[in-house]
Protein backbone atom coordinates (compact mmCIF):
# COMPACT_ATOMS: atom_id res chain seq x y z
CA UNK A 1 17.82 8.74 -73.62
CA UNK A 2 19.88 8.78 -70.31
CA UNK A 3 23.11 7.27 -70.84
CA UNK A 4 22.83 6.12 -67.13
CA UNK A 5 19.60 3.95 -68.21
CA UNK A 6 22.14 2.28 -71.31
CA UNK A 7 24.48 0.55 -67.99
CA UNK A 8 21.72 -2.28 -67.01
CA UNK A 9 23.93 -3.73 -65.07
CA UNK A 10 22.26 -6.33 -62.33
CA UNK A 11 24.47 -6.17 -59.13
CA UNK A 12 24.92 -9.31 -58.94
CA UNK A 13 27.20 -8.94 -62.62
CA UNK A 14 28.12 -5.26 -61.55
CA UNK A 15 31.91 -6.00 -61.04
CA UNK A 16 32.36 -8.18 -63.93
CA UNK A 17 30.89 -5.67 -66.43
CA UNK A 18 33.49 -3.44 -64.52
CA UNK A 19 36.75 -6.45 -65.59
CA UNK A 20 35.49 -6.12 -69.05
CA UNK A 21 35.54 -2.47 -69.21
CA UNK A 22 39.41 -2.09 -67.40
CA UNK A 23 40.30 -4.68 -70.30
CA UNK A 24 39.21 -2.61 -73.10
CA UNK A 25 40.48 0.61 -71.62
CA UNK A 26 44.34 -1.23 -70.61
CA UNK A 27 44.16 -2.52 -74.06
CA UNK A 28 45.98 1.19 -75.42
CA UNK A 29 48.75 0.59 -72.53
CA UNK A 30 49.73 -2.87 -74.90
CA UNK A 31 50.49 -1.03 -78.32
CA UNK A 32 53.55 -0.08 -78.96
CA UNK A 33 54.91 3.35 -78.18
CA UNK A 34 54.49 6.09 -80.48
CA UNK A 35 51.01 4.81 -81.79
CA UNK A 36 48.03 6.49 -80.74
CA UNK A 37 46.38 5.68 -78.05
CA UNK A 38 42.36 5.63 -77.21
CA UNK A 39 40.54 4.97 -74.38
CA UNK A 40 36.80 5.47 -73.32
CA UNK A 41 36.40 7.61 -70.22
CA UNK A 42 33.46 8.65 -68.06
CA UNK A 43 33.38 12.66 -68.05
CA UNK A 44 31.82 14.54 -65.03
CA UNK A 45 30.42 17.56 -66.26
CA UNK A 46 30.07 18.94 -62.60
CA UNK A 47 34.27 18.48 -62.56
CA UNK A 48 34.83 19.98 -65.70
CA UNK A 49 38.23 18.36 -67.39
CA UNK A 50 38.06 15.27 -64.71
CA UNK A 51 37.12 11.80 -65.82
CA UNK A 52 37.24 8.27 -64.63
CA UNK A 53 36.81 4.88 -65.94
CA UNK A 54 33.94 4.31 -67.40
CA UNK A 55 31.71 2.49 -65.05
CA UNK A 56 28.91 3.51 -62.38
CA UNK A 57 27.42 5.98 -65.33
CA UNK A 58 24.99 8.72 -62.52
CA UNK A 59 22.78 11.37 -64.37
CA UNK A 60 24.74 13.96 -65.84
CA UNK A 61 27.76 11.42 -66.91
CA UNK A 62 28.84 11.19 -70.46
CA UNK A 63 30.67 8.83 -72.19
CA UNK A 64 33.96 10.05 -73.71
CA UNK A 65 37.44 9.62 -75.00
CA UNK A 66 40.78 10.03 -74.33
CA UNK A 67 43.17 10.20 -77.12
CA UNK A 68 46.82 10.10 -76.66
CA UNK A 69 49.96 10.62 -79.14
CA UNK A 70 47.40 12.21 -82.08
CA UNK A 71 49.68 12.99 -84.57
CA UNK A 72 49.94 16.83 -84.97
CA UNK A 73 51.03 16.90 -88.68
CA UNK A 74 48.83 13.50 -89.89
CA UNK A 75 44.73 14.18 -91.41
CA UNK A 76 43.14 11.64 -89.00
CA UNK A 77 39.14 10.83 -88.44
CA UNK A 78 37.88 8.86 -85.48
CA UNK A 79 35.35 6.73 -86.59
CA UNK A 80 32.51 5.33 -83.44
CA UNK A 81 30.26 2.21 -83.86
CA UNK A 82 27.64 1.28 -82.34
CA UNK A 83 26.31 -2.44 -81.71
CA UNK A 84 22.86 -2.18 -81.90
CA UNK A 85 19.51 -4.30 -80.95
CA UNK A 86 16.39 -3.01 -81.03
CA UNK A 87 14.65 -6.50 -79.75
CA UNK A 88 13.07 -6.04 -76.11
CA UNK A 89 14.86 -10.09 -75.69
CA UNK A 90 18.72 -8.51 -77.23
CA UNK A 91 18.61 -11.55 -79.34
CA UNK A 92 21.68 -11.37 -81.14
CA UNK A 93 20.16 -12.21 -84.30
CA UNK A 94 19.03 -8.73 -84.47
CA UNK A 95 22.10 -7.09 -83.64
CA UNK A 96 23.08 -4.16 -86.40
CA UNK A 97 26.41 -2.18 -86.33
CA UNK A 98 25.71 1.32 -86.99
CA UNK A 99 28.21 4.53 -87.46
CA UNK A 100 27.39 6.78 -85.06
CA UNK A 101 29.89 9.49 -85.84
CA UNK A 102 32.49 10.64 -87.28
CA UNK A 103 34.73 13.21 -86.36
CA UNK A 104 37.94 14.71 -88.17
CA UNK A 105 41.80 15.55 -86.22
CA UNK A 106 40.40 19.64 -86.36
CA UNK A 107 36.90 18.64 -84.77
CA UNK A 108 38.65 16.29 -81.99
CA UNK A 109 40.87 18.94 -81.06
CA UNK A 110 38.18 22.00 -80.73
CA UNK A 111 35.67 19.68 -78.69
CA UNK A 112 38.70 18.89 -76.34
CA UNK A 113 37.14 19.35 -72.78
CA UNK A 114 40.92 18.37 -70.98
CA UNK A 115 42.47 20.88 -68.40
CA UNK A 116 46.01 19.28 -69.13
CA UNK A 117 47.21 20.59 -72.21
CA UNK A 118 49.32 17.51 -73.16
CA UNK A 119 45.30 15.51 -73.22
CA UNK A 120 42.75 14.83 -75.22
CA UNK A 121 39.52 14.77 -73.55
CA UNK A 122 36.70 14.33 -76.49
CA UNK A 123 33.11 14.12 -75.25
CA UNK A 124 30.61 11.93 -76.98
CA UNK A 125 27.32 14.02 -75.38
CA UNK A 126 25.74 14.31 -79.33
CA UNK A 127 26.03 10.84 -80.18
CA UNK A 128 22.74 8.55 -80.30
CA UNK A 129 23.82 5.38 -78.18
CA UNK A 130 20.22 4.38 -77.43
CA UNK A 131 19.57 0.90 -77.82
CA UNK A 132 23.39 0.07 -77.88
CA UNK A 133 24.96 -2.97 -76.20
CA UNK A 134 29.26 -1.61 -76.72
CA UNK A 135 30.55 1.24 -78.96
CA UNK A 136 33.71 0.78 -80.42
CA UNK A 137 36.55 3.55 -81.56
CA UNK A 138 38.88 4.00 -83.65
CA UNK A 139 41.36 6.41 -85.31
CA UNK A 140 41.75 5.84 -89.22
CA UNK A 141 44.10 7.67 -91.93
CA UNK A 142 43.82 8.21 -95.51
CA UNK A 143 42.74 4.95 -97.47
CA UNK A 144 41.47 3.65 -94.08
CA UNK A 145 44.75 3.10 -92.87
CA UNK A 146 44.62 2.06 -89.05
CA UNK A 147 46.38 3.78 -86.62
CA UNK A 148 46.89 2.46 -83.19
CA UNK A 149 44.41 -0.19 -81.74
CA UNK A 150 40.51 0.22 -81.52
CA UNK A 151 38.60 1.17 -78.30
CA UNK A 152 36.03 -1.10 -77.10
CA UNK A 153 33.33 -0.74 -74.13
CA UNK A 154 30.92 -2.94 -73.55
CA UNK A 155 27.55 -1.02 -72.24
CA UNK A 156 25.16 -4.35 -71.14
CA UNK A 157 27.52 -6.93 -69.94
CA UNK A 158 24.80 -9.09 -69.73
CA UNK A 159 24.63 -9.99 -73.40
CA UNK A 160 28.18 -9.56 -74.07
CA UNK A 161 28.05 -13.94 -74.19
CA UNK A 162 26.02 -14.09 -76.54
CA UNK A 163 26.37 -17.23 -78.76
CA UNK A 164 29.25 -17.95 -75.94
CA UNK A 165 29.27 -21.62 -74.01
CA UNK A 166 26.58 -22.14 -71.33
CA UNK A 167 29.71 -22.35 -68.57
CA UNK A 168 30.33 -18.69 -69.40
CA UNK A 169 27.06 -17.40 -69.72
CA UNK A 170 26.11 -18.96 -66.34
CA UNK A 171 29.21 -17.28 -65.33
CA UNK A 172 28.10 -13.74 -66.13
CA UNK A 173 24.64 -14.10 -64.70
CA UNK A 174 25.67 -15.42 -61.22
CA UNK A 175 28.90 -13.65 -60.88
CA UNK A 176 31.19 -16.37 -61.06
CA UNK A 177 35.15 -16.22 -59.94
CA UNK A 178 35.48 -18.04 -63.32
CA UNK A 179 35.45 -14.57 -65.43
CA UNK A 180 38.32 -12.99 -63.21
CA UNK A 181 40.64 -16.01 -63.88
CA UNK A 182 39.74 -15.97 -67.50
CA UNK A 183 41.25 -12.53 -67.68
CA UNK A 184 44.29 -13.74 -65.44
CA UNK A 185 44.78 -16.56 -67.72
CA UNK A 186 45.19 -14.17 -70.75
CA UNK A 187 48.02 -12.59 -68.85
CA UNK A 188 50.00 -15.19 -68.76
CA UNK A 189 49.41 -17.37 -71.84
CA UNK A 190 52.71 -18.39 -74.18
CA UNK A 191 52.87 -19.14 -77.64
CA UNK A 192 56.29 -18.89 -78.43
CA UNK A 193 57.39 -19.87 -82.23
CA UNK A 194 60.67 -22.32 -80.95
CA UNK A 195 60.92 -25.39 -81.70
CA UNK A 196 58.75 -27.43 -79.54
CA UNK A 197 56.94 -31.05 -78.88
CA UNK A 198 53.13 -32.16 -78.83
CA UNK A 199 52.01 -34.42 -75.61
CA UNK A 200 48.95 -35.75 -75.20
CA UNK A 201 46.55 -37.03 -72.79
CA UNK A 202 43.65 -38.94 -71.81
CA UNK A 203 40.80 -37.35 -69.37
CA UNK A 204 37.84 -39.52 -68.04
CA UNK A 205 35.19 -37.67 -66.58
CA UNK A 206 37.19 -34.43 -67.03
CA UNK A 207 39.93 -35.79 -65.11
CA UNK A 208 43.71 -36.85 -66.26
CA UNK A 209 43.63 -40.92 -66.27
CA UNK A 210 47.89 -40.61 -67.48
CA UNK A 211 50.71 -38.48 -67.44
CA UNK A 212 51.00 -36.89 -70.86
CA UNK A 213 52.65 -38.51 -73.48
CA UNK A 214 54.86 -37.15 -76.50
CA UNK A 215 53.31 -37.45 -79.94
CA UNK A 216 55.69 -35.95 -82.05
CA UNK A 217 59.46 -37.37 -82.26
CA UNK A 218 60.97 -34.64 -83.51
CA UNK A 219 60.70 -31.11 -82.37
CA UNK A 220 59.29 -28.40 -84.54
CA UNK A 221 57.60 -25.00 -85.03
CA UNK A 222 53.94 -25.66 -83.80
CA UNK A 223 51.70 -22.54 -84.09
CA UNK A 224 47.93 -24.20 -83.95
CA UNK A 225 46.84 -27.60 -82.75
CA UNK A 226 43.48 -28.47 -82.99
CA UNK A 227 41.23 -31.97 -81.54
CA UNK A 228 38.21 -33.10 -83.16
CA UNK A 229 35.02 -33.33 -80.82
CA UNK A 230 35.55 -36.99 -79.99
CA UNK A 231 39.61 -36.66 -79.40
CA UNK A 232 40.22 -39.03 -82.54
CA UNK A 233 42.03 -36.87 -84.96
CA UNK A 234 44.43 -33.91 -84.55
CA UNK A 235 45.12 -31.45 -86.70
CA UNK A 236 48.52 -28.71 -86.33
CA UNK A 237 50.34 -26.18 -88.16
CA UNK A 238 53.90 -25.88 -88.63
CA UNK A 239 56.19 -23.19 -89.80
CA UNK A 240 58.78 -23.78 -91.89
CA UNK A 241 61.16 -21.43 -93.70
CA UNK A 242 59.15 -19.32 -96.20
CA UNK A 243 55.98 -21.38 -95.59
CA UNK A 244 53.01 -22.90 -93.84
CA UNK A 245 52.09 -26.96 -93.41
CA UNK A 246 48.37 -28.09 -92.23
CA UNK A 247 48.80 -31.65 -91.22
CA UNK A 248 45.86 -33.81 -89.76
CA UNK A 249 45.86 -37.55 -88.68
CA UNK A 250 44.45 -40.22 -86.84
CA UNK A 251 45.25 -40.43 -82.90
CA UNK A 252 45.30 -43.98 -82.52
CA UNK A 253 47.92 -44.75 -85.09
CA UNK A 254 49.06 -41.06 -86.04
CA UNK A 255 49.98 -41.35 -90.25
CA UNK A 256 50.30 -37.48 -90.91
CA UNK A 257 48.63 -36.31 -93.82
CA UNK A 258 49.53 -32.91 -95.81
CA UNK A 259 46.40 -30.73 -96.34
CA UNK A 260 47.83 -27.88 -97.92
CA UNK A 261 50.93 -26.03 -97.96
CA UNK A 262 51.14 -22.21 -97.81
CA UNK A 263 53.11 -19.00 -98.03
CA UNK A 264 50.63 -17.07 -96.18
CA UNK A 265 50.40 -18.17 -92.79
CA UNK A 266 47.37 -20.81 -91.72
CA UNK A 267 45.66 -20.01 -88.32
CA UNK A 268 43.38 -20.92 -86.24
CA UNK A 269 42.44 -24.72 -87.74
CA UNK A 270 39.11 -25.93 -86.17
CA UNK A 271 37.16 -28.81 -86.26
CA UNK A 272 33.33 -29.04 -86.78
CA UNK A 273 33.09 -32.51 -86.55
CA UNK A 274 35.11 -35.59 -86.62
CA UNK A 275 36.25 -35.18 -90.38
CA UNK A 276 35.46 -31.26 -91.77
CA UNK A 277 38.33 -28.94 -90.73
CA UNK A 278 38.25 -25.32 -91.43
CA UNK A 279 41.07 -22.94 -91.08
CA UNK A 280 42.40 -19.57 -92.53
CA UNK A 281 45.03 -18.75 -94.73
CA UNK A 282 45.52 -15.87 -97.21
CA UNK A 283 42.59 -14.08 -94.82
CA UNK A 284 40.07 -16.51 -96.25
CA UNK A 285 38.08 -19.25 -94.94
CA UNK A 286 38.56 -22.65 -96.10
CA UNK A 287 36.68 -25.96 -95.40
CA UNK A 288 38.22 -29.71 -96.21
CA UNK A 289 37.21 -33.21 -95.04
CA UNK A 290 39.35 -36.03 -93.61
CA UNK A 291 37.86 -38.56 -96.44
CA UNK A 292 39.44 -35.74 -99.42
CA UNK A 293 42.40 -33.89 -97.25
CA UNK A 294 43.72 -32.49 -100.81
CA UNK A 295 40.31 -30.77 -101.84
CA UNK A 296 40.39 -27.60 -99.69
CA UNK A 297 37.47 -25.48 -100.66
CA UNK A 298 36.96 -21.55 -100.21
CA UNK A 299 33.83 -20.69 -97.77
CA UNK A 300 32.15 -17.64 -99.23
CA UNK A 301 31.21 -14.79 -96.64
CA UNK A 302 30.77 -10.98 -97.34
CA UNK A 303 34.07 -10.02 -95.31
CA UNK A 304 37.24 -8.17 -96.68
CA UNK A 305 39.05 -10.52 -95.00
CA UNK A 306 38.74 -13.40 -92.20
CA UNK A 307 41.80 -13.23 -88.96
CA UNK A 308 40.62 -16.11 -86.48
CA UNK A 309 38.32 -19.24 -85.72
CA UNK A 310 37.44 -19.42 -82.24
CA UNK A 311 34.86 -22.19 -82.02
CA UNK A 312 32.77 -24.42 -84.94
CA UNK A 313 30.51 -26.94 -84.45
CA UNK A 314 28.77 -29.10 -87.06
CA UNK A 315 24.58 -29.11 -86.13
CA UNK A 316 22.73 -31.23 -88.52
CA UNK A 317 23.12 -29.90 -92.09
CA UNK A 318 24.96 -26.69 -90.74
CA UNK A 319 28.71 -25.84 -89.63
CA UNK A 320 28.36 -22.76 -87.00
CA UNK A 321 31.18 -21.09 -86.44
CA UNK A 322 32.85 -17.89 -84.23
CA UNK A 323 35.00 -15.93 -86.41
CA UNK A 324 36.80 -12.43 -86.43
CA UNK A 325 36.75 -10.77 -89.59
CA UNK A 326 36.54 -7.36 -91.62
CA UNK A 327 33.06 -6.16 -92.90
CA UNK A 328 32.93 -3.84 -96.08
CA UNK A 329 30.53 -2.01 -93.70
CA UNK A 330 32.80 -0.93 -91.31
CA UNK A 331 36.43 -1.16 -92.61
CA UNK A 332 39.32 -1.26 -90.47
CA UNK A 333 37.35 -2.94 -87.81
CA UNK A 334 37.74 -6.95 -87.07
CA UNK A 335 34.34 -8.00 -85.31
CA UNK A 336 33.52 -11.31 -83.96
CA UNK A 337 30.35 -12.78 -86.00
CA UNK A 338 28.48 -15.87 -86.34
CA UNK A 339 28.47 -17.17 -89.20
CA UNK A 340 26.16 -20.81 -90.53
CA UNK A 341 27.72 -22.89 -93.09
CA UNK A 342 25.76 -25.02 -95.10
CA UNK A 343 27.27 -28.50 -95.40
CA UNK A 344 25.41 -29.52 -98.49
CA UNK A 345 25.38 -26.33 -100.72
CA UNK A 346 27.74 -24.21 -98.93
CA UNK A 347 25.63 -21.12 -98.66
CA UNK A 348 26.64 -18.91 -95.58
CA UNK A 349 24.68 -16.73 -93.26
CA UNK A 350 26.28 -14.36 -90.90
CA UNK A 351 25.44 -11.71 -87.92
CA UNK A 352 27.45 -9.37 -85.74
CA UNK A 353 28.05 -10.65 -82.01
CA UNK A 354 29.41 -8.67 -79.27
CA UNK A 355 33.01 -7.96 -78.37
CA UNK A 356 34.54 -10.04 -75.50
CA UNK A 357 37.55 -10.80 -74.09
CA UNK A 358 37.01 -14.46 -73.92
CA UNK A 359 36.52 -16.23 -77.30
CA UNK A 360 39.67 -17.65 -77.36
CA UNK A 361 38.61 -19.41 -74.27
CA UNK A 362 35.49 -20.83 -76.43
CA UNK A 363 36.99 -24.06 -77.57
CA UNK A 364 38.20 -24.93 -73.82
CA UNK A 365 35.12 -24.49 -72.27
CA UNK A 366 33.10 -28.21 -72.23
CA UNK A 367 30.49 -29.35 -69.87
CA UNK A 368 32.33 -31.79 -67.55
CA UNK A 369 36.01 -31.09 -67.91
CA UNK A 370 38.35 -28.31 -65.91
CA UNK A 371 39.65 -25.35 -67.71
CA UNK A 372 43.24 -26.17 -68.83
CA UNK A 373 45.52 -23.40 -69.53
CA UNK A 374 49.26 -23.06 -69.76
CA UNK A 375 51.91 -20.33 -68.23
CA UNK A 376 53.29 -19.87 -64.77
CA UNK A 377 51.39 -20.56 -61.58
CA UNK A 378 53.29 -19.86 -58.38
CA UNK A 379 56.49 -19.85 -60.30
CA UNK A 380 55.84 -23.56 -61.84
CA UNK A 381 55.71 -23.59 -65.38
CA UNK A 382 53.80 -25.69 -67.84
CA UNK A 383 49.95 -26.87 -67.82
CA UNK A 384 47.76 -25.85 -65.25
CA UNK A 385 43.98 -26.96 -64.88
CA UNK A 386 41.03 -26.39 -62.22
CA UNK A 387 37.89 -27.10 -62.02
CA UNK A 388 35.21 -24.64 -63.01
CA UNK A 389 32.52 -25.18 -60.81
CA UNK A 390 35.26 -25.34 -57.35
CA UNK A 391 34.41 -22.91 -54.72
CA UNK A 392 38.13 -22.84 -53.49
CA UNK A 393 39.76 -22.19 -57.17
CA UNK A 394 42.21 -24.52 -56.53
CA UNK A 395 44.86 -24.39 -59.23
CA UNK A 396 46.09 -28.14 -60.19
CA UNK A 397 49.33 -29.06 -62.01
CA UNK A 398 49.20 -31.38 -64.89
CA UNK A 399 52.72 -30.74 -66.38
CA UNK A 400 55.79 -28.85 -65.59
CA UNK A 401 57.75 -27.79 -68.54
CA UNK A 402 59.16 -25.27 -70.59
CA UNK A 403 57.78 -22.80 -73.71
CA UNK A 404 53.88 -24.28 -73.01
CA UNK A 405 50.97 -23.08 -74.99
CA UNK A 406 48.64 -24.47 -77.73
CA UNK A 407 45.98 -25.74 -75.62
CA UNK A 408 43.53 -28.22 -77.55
CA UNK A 409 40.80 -29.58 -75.63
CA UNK A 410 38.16 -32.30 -77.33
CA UNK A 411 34.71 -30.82 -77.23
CA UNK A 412 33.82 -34.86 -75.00
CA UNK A 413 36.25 -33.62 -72.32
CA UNK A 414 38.08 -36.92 -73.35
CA UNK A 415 41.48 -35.98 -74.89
CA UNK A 416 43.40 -32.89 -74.17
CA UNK A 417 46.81 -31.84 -76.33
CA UNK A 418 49.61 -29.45 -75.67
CA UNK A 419 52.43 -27.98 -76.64
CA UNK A 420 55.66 -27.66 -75.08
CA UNK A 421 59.50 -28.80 -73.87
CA UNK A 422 60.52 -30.86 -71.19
């Protein structure tokens, strides 16, 4: 198959395909120095030694990579998956990861097709990609030890939301501004550890009705803050010396309430509906109700280990939930999968979605309500919002403030909570 045929890219979604390709080949430029870097190039056989980012694939162009700071003494293997759907529809409840190859430090290094000396140029001409929708890369020691960051490119950017909120996905099909300042968001984000205070506030109709308000009297270390779907009940992690504290409680008349207390840290705490929580901590899943906040249960699922929630939602008997994790399958890998929780037996079902940039934008996506974010716009500080659907992108202030971050956003657009110093 013609790699050019595997870029079905509709013009109209052309350019954004092209964002979420520059992300995934910057990502490298973020590690720190001295790891080894990867990045997916396109290689022009009628230039030999002369690539370019990978985008615009013509016949003839191959997909390859370019590996930087390979360790001349270590025994390395790249490893390459493949995301895979065979369904004419790219329903992502047929998606498969595959290996597709395999390649040791003395392999890399005698298919190296660079004219520099100091580069790695490795061609990928004999690996299968047909049917794929992203390959991803990465270099791995002995014992599947890591080394450096993965590579990542997304080949049909059309199905790279899948499972994602309908305000995204509309985004990607009509070629929405709203993708571009997603990824301009992420540039600016904060979530610093200091010592910091929780405000609050009430939206009607998506729009601030009052000037936020301080919840917590006394300043501490917030990592996560999570709203249930209705904006009654909160839920936040603090870090204290040597440990982790999960607290939840009522808005209306907060009376904190201990769930658990950890030395391995607690992430990403979502709720599913107004009284099941899950969150992470020691790498595993865990599920606890409102009505029992001291009976924390372990959810089952066939990972070696579980690193983020990015959105749940209770439907019916079933908890759905995003979450990145580690898959016997492919170790040394975290992949984004969807995974169904049954609320009444707790059996699990999960499948492999596509990588994107934007599932930590998941949870602030809602029907009705602007896209708050915090960082610095035009030098100002503190919360920021605009409305999704504006043709202008105007860029609104909501608070100005120091250290914000920890943006919670109830899935009714009615309560929004924050992070931050005055």
């Amino acid at each position: 198959m013609n790699l050019a045929s595997l870029w079905r890219v509709l013009p109209s979604i052309e350019r954004l395909g092209g964002v979420i390709v520059v992300l995934c080949c910057c990502l490298p430029a973020l590690m720190a120095q001295g790891d080894p870097q990867l990045q997916f190039v396109k290689i022009l056989p009628a230039t030999p030694g002369v690539y370019g980012p990978p985008s615009q694939f013509g016949s003839g162009d191959m997909i390859g990579l370019r590996i930087a700071g390979l360790p001349s003494k270590e025994e390395l293997e790249l490893r390459v998956y493949g995301l895979v759907n065979c369904s004419p529809d790219c329903t992502y409840e047929k998606n498969e990861t595959v290996q597709l190859v395999t390649l040791r430090t003395a392999d890399l290094r005698k298919q190296n097709v660079a004219k520099d000396a100091a580069e790695l140029i490795v061609p990928l001409s004999g690996v299968d990609t047909h049917g794929a929708l992203e390959v991803t890369a990465r270099l791995v020691g002995k014992n599947g030890t890591p080394f450096g960051a993965p590579a990542k490119l997304t080949l049909d950017p059309a199905v790279s939301v899948q499972a994602g909120p309908s305000l995204l996905q509309k985004a990607m099909a009509t070629g929405s501004a709203l993708v571009e300042r997603l990824m301009t968001i992420y540039e600016v984000v904060r979530e610093d550890p200091e010592p910091r205070l929780i405000f609050s506030v009430s939206l009607q109709h998506g729009k601030p009705t009052s000037a936020p308000v301080i919840l917590s009297s006394e300043r501490a270390q917030f990592r996560f803050l999570a709203l249930s779907p209705e904006g009654k009940r909160l839920a936040w992690v603090i870090a204290e010396p040597g440990r982790y504290d999960l607290w939840i409680s009522n808005l209306e008349k907060m009376a904190p309430v201990k769930i658990v207390s950890s030395g391995e840290e607690i992430v990403t705490p979502r709720f599913a509906d107004e009284t099941l929580l899950l969150y992470i901590t020691g790498s595993t899943l865990m599920l606890v109700s409102s009505e029992k906040p001291k009976r924390s249960q372990a959810v089952w699922l066939p990972f070696r280990s579980v690193t983020r929630i990015d959105r749940a939602q209770r439907n019916r008997d079933h908890i759905e939930c995003i979450v990145s994790a580690e898959h016997p399958d492919t170790p040394a890998f975290n992949f984004p999968y969807l995974a169904s929780i049954s609320v009444s037996d707790g059996g699990t079902a999960v499948f492999r979605l596509p990588v994107n940039p934007f599932y930590q934008s998941y949870s602030l996506l809602e029907e009705g309500a602007p896209f708050f974010f915090a960082g610095s716009e035009e030098g100002v500080e503190g919360i920021h919002y605009f409305q999704l659907d504006a043709p202008d992108g105007r860029v609104n202030t909501l608070w100005r403030g120091h250290s914000p971050g920890l943006v919670a956003l109830a899935a009714n657009g009615s309560r929004l909570v924050f992070a931050g110093n005055p």
